[in-house]
C-alpha atoms as a PDB file:
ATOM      1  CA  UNK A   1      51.578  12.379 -63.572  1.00  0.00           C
ATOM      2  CA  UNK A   2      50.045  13.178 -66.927  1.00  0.00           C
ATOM      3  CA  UNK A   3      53.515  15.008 -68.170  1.00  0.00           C
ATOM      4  CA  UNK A   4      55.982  12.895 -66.445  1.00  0.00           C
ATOM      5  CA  UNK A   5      56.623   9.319 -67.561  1.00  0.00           C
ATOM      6  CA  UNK A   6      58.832   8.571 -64.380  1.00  0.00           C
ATOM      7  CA  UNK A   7      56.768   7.313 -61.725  1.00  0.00           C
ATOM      8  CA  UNK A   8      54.098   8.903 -63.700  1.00  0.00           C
ATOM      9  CA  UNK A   9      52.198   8.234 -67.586  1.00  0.00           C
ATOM     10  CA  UNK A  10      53.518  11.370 -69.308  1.00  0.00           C
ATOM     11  CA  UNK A  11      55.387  11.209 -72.492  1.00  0.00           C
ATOM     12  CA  UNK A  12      58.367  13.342 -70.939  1.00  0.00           C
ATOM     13  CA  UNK A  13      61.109  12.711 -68.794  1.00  0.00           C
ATOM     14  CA  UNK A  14      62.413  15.673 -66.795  1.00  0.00           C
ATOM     15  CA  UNK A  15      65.585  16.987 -66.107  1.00  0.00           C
ATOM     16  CA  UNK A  16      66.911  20.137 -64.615  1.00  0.00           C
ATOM     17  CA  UNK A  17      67.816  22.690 -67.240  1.00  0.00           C
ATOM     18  CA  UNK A  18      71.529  23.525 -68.095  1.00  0.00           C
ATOM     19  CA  UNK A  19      73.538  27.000 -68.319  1.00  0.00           C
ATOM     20  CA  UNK A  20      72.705  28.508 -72.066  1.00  0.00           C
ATOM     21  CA  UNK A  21      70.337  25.732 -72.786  1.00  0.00           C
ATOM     22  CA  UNK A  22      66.965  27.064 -74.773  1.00  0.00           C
ATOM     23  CA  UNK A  23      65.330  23.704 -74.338  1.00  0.00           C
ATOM     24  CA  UNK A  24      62.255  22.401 -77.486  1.00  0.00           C
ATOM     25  CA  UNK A  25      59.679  22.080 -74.259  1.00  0.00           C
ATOM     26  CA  UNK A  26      60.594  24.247 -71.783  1.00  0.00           C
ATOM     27  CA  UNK A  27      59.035  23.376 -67.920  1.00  0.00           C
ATOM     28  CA  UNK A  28      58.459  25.080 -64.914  1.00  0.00           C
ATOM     29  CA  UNK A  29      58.569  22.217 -62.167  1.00  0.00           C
ATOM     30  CA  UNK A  30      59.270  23.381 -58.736  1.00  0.00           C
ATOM     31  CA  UNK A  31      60.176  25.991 -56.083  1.00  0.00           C
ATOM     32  CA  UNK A  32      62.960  27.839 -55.260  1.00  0.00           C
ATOM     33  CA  UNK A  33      61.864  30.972 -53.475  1.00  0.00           C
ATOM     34  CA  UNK A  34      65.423  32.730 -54.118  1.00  0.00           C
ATOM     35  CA  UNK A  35      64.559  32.894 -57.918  1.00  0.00           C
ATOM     36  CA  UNK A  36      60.587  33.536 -57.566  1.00  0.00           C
ATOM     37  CA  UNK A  37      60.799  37.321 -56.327  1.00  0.00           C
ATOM     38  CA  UNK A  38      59.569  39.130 -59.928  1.00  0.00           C
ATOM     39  CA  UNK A  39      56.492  38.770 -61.653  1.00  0.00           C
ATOM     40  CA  UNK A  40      58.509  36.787 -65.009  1.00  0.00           C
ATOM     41  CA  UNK A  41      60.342  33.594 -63.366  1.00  0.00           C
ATOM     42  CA  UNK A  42      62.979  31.756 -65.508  1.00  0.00           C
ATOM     43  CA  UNK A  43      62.169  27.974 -66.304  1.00  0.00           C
ATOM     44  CA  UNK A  44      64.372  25.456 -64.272  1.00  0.00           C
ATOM     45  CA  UNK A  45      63.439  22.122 -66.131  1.00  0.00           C
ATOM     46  CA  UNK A  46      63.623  20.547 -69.753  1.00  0.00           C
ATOM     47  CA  UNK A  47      61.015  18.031 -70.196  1.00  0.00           C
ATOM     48  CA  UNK A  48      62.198  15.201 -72.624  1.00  0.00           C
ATOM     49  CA  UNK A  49      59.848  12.960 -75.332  1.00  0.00           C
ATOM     50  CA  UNK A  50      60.327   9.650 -73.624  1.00  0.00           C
ATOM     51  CA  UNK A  51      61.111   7.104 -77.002  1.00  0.00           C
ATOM     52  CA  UNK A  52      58.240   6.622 -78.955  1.00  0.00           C
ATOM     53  CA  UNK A  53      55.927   8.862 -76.960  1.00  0.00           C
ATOM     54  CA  UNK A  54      56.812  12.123 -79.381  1.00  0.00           C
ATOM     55  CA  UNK A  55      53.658  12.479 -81.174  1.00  0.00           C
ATOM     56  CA  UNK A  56      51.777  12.560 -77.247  1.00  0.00           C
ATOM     57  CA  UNK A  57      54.671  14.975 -75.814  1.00  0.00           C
ATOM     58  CA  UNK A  58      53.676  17.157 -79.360  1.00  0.00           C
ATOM     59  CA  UNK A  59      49.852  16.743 -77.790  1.00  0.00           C
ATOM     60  CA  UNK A  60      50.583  17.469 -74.343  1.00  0.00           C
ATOM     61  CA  UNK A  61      52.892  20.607 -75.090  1.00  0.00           C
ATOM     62  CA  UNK A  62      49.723  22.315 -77.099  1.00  0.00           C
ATOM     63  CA  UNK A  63      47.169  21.085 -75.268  1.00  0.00           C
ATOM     64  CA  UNK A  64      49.317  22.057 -71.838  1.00  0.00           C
ATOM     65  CA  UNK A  65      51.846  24.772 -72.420  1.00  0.00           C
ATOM     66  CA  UNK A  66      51.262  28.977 -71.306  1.00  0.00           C
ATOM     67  CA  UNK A  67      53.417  31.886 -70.016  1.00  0.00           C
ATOM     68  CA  UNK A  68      50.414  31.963 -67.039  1.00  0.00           C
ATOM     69  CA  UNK A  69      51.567  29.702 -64.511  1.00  0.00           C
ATOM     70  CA  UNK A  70      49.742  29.444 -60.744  1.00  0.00           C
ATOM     71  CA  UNK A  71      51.172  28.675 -57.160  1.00  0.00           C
ATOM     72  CA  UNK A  72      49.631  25.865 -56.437  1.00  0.00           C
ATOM     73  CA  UNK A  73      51.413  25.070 -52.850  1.00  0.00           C
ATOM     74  CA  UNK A  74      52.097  28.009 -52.091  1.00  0.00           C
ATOM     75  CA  UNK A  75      53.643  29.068 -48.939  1.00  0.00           C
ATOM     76  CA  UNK A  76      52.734  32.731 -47.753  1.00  0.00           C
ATOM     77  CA  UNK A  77      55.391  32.873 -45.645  1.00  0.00           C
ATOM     78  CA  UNK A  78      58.401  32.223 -47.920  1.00  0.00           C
ATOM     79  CA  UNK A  79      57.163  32.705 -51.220  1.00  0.00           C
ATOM     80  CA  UNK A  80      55.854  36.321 -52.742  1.00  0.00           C
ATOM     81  CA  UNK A  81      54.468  35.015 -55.740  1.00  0.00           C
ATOM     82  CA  UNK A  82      50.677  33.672 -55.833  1.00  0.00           C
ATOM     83  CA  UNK A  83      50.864  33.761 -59.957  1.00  0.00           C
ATOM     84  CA  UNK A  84      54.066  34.194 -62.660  1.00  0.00           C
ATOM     85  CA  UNK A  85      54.618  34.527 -66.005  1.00  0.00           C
ATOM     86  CA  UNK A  86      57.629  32.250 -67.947  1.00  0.00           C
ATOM     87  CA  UNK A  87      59.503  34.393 -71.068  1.00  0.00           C
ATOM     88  CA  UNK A  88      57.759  32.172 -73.362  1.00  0.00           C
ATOM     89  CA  UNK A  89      55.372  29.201 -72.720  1.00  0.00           C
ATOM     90  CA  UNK A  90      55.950  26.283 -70.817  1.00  0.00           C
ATOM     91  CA  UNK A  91      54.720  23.193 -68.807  1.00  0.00           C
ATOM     92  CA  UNK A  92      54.031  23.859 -65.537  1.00  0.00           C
ATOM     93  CA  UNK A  93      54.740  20.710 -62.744  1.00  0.00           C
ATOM     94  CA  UNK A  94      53.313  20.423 -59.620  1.00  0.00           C
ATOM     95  CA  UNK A  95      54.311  23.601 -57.880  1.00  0.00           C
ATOM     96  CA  UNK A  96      53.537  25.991 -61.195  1.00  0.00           C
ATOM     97  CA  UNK A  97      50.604  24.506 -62.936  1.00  0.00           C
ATOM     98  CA  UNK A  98      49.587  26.575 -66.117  1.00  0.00           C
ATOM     99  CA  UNK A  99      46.651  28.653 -66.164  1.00  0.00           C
ATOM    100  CA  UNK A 100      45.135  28.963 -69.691  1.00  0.00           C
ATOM    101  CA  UNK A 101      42.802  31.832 -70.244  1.00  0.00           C
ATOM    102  CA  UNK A 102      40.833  32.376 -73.245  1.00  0.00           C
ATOM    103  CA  UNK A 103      42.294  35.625 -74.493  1.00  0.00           C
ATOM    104  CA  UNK A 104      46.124  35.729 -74.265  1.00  0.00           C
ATOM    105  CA  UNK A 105      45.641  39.138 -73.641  1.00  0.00           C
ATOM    106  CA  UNK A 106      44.093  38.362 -70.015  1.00  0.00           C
ATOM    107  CA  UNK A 107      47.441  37.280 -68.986  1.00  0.00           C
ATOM    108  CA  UNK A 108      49.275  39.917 -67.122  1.00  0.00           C
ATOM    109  CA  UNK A 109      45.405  41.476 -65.669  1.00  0.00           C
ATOM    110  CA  UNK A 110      45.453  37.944 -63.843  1.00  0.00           C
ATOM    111  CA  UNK A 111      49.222  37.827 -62.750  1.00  0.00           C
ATOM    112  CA  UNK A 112      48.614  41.233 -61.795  1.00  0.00           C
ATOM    113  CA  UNK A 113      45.771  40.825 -59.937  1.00  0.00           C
ATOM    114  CA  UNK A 114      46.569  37.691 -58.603  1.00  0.00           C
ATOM    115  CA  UNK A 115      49.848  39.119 -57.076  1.00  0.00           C
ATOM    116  CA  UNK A 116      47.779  42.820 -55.451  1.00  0.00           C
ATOM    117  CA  UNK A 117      47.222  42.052 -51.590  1.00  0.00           C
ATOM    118  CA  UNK A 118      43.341  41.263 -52.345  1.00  0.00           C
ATOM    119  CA  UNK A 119      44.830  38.907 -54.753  1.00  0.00           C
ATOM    120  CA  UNK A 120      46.898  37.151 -52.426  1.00  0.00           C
ATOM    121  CA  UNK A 121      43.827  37.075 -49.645  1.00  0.00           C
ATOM    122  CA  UNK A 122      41.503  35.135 -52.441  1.00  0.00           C
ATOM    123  CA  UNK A 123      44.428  32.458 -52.708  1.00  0.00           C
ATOM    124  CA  UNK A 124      44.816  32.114 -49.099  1.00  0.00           C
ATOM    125  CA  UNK A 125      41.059  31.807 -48.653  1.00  0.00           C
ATOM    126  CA  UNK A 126      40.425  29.178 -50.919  1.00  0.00           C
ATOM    127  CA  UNK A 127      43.142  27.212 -50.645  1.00  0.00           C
ATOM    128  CA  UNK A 128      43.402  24.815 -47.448  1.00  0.00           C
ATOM    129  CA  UNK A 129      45.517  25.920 -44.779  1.00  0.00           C
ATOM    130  CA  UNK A 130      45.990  22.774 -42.766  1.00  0.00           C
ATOM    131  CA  UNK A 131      49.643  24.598 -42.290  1.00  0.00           C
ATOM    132  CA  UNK A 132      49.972  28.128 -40.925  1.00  0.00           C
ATOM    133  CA  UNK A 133      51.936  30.384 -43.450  1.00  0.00           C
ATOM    134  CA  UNK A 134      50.747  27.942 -46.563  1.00  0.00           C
ATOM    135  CA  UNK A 135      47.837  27.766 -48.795  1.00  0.00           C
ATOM    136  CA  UNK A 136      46.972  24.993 -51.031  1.00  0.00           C
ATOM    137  CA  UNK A 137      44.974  24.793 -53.988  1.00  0.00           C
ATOM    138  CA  UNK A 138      44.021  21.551 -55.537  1.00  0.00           C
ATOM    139  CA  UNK A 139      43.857  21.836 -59.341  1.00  0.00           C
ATOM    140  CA  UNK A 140      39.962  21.202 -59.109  1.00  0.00           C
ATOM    141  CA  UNK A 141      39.725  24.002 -56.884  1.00  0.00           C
ATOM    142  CA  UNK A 142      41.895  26.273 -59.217  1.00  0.00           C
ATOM    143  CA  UNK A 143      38.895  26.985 -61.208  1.00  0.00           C
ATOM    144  CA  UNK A 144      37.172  28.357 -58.735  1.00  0.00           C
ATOM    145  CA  UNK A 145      39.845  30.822 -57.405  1.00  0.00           C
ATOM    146  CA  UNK A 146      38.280  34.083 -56.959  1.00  0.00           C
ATOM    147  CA  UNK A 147      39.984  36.770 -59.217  1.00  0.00           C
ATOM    148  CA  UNK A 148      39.390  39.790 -61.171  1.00  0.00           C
ATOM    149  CA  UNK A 149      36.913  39.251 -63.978  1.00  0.00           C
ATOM    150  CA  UNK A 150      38.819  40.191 -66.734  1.00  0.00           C
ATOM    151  CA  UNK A 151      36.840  39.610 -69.542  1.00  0.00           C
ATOM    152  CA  UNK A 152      35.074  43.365 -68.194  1.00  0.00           C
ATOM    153  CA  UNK A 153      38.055  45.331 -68.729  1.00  0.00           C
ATOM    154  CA  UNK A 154      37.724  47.517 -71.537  1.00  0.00           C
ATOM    155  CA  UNK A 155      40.698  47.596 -74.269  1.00  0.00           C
ATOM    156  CA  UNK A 156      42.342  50.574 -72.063  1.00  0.00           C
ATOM    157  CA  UNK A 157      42.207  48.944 -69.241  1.00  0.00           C
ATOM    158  CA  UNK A 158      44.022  45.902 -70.672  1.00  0.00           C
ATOM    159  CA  UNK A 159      46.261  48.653 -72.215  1.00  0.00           C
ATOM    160  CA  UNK A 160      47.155  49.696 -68.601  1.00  0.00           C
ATOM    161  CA  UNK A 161      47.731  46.447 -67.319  1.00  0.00           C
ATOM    162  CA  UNK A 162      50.319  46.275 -69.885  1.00  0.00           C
ATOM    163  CA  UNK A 163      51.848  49.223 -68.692  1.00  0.00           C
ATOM    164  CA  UNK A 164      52.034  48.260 -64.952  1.00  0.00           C
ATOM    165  CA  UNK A 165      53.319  45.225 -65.936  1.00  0.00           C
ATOM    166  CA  UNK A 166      56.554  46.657 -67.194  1.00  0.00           C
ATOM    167  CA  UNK A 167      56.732  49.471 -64.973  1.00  0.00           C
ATOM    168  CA  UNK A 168      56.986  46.370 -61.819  1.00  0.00           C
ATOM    169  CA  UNK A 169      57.886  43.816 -63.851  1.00  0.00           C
ATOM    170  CA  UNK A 170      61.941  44.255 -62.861  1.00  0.00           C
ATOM    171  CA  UNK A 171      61.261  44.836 -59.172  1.00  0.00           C
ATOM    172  CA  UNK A 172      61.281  42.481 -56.321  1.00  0.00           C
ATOM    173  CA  UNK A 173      58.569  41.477 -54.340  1.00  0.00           C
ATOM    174  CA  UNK A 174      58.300  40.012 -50.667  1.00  0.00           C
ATOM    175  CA  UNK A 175      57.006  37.123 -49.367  1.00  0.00           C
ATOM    176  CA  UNK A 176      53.223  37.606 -49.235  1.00  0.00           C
ATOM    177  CA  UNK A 177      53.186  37.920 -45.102  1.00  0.00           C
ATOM    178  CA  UNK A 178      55.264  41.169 -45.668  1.00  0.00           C
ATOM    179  CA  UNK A 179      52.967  42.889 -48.042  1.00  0.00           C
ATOM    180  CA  UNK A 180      52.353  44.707 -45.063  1.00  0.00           C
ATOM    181  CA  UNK A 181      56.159  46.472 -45.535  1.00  0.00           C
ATOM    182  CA  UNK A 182      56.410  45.571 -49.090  1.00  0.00           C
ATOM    183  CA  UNK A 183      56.281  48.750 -51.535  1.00  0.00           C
ATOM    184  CA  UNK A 184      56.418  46.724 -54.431  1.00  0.00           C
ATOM    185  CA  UNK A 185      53.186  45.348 -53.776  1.00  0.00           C
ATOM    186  CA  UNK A 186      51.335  48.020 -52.315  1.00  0.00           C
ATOM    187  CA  UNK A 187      52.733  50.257 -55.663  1.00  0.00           C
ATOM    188  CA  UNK A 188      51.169  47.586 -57.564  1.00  0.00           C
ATOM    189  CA  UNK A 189      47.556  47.985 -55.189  1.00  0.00           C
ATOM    190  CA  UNK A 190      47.430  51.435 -55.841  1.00  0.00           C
ATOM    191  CA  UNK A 191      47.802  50.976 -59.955  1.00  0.00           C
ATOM    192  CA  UNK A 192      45.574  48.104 -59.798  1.00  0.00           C
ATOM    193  CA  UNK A 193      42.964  49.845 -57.839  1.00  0.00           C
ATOM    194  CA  UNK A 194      43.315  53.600 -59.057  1.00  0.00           C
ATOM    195  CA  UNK A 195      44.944  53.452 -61.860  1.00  0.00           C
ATOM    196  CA  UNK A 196      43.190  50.866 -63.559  1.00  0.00           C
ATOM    197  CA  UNK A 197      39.913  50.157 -62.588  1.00  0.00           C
ATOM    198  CA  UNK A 198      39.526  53.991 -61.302  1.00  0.00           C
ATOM    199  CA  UNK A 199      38.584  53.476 -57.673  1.00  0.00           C
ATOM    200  CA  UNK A 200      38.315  55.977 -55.135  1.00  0.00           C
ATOM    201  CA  UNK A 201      42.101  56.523 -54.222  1.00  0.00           C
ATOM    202  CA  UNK A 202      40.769  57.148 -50.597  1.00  0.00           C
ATOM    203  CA  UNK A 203      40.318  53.278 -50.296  1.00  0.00           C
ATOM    204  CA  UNK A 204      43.748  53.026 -50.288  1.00  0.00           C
ATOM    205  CA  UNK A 205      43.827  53.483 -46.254  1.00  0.00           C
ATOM    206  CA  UNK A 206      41.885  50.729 -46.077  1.00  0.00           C
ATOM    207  CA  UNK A 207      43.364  48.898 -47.480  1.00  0.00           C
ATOM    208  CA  UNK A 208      46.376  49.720 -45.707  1.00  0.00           C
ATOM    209  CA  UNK A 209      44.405  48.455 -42.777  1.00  0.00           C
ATOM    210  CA  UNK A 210      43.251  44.735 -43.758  1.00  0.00           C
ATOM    211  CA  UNK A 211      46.782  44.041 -45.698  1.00  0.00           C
ATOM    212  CA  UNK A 212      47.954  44.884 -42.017  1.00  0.00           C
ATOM    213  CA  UNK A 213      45.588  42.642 -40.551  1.00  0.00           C
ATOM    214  CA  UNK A 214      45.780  39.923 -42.884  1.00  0.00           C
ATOM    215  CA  UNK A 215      50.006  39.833 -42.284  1.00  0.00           C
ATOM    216  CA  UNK A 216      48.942  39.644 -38.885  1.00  0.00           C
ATOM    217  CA  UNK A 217      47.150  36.333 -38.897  1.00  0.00           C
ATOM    218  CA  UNK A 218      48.747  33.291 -37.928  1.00  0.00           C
ATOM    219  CA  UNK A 219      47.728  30.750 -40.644  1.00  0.00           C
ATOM    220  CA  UNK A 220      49.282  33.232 -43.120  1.00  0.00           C
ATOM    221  CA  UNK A 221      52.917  34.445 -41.297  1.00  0.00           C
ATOM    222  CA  UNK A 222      52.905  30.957 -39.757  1.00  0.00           C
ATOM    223  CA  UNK A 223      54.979  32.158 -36.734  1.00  0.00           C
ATOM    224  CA  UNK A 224      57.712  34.170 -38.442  1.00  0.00           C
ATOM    225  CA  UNK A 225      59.436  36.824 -37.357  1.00  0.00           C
ATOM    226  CA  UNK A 226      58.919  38.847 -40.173  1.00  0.00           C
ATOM    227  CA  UNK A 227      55.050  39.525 -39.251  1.00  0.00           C
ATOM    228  CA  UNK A 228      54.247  43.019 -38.205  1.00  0.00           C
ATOM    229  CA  UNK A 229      54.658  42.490 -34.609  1.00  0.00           C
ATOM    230  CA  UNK A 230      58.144  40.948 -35.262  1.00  0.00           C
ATOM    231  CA  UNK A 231      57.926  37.977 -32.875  1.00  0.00           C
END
């Protein structure tokens, strides 16, 4: 309601983005699982200065805007992404709010991490789950979203992240309740885990384990029959 002026008191109208278009204020407004299956997801809305509100859409943009965007309704069952990262910034609507961290350069340790199978188990158990196979997270609860401190990774480490990043950053992911089948996601575990914040790789069967058990539970495959026992 703060970005858009219809129905809302933003200084933007929005409208869906055409073919070719590179828009002044790009926006990331709503689902469509189809398009959401790699880590960098293409922005599907223009957001428009409503007349004689461009000096507050100049305010919002800055104040708003980042490549970090978070799945706020986010449906485990459908949907493989818990975080994504735009090309270049942009407002994020109801269903991509932006996530701003401090150092740009925490960025893809959070999408990574929030998109690892322990990743995807923090969303799912803080967010309400008043439907099985979704988890919602109210943006005053956002805050509190357990991740990976990454303001203790060490300059390497951020280094590495990089490097993950573009070594998954062209592959598809699942929907979260197959992580249990999805090799995209448990490639991204292991560098996540071994690779970058050297853990024992013998947790790895573990983990094996609870991503099994947590694609297992009803609130989070919400009855499909892609969950491990196949229906």
């Amino acid at each position: 309601m703060d970005i858009n002026g219809t129905g809302g008191r933003g200084a933007f109208d929005i409208r869906r983005v055409e073919p070719g278009e590179v828009p002044s204020y790009a926006t990331l407004w709503s689902h469509d699982a189809r398009r959401e299956t790699r880590l960098i997801v293409g922005i599907d809305s223009v957001a428009e200065p409503r007349a004689g509100y461009q000096a507050e859409a100049r305010k919002t943009w800055d104040r708003t805007a980042s490549r970090l965007h978070s799945d706020r309704d986010f449906r485990l069952n459908s949907q493989p992404l818990a975080m994504c990262l735009t090309v270049g910034r942009s407002i994020g609507g109801r269903a991509w709010p932006n996530v701003i961290p401090h150092d740009a350069s925490h960025e893809v340790p959070l999408l990574l991490w929030a998109n690892t199978t322990l990743g995807l188990i923090g969303v799912w158990w803080a967010g309400t789950r008043q439907q099985q196979g979704r988890a919602v997270m109210t943006l005053t609860k956002l805050p509190d979203l357990p991740v990976l401190d990454t303001r203790t990774l060490t300059a390497d480490q951020i280094e590495l992240c990089e490097v993950v990043f573009e070594d998954l950053k062209d592959r598809d992911f699942r929907p979260a309740n197959e992580a249990y089948r999805d090799k995209t996601r448990q490639d991204l575990d292991r560098h996540m885990l071994v690779d970058v914040l050297g853990l024992d790789k013998d947790l790895l069967g573990a983990l094996d384990t609870l991503r099994l058990q947590w694609c297992a539970e009803p609130s989070v495959h919400g009855g499909k029959g892609t969950r491990p026992d196949g229906g």
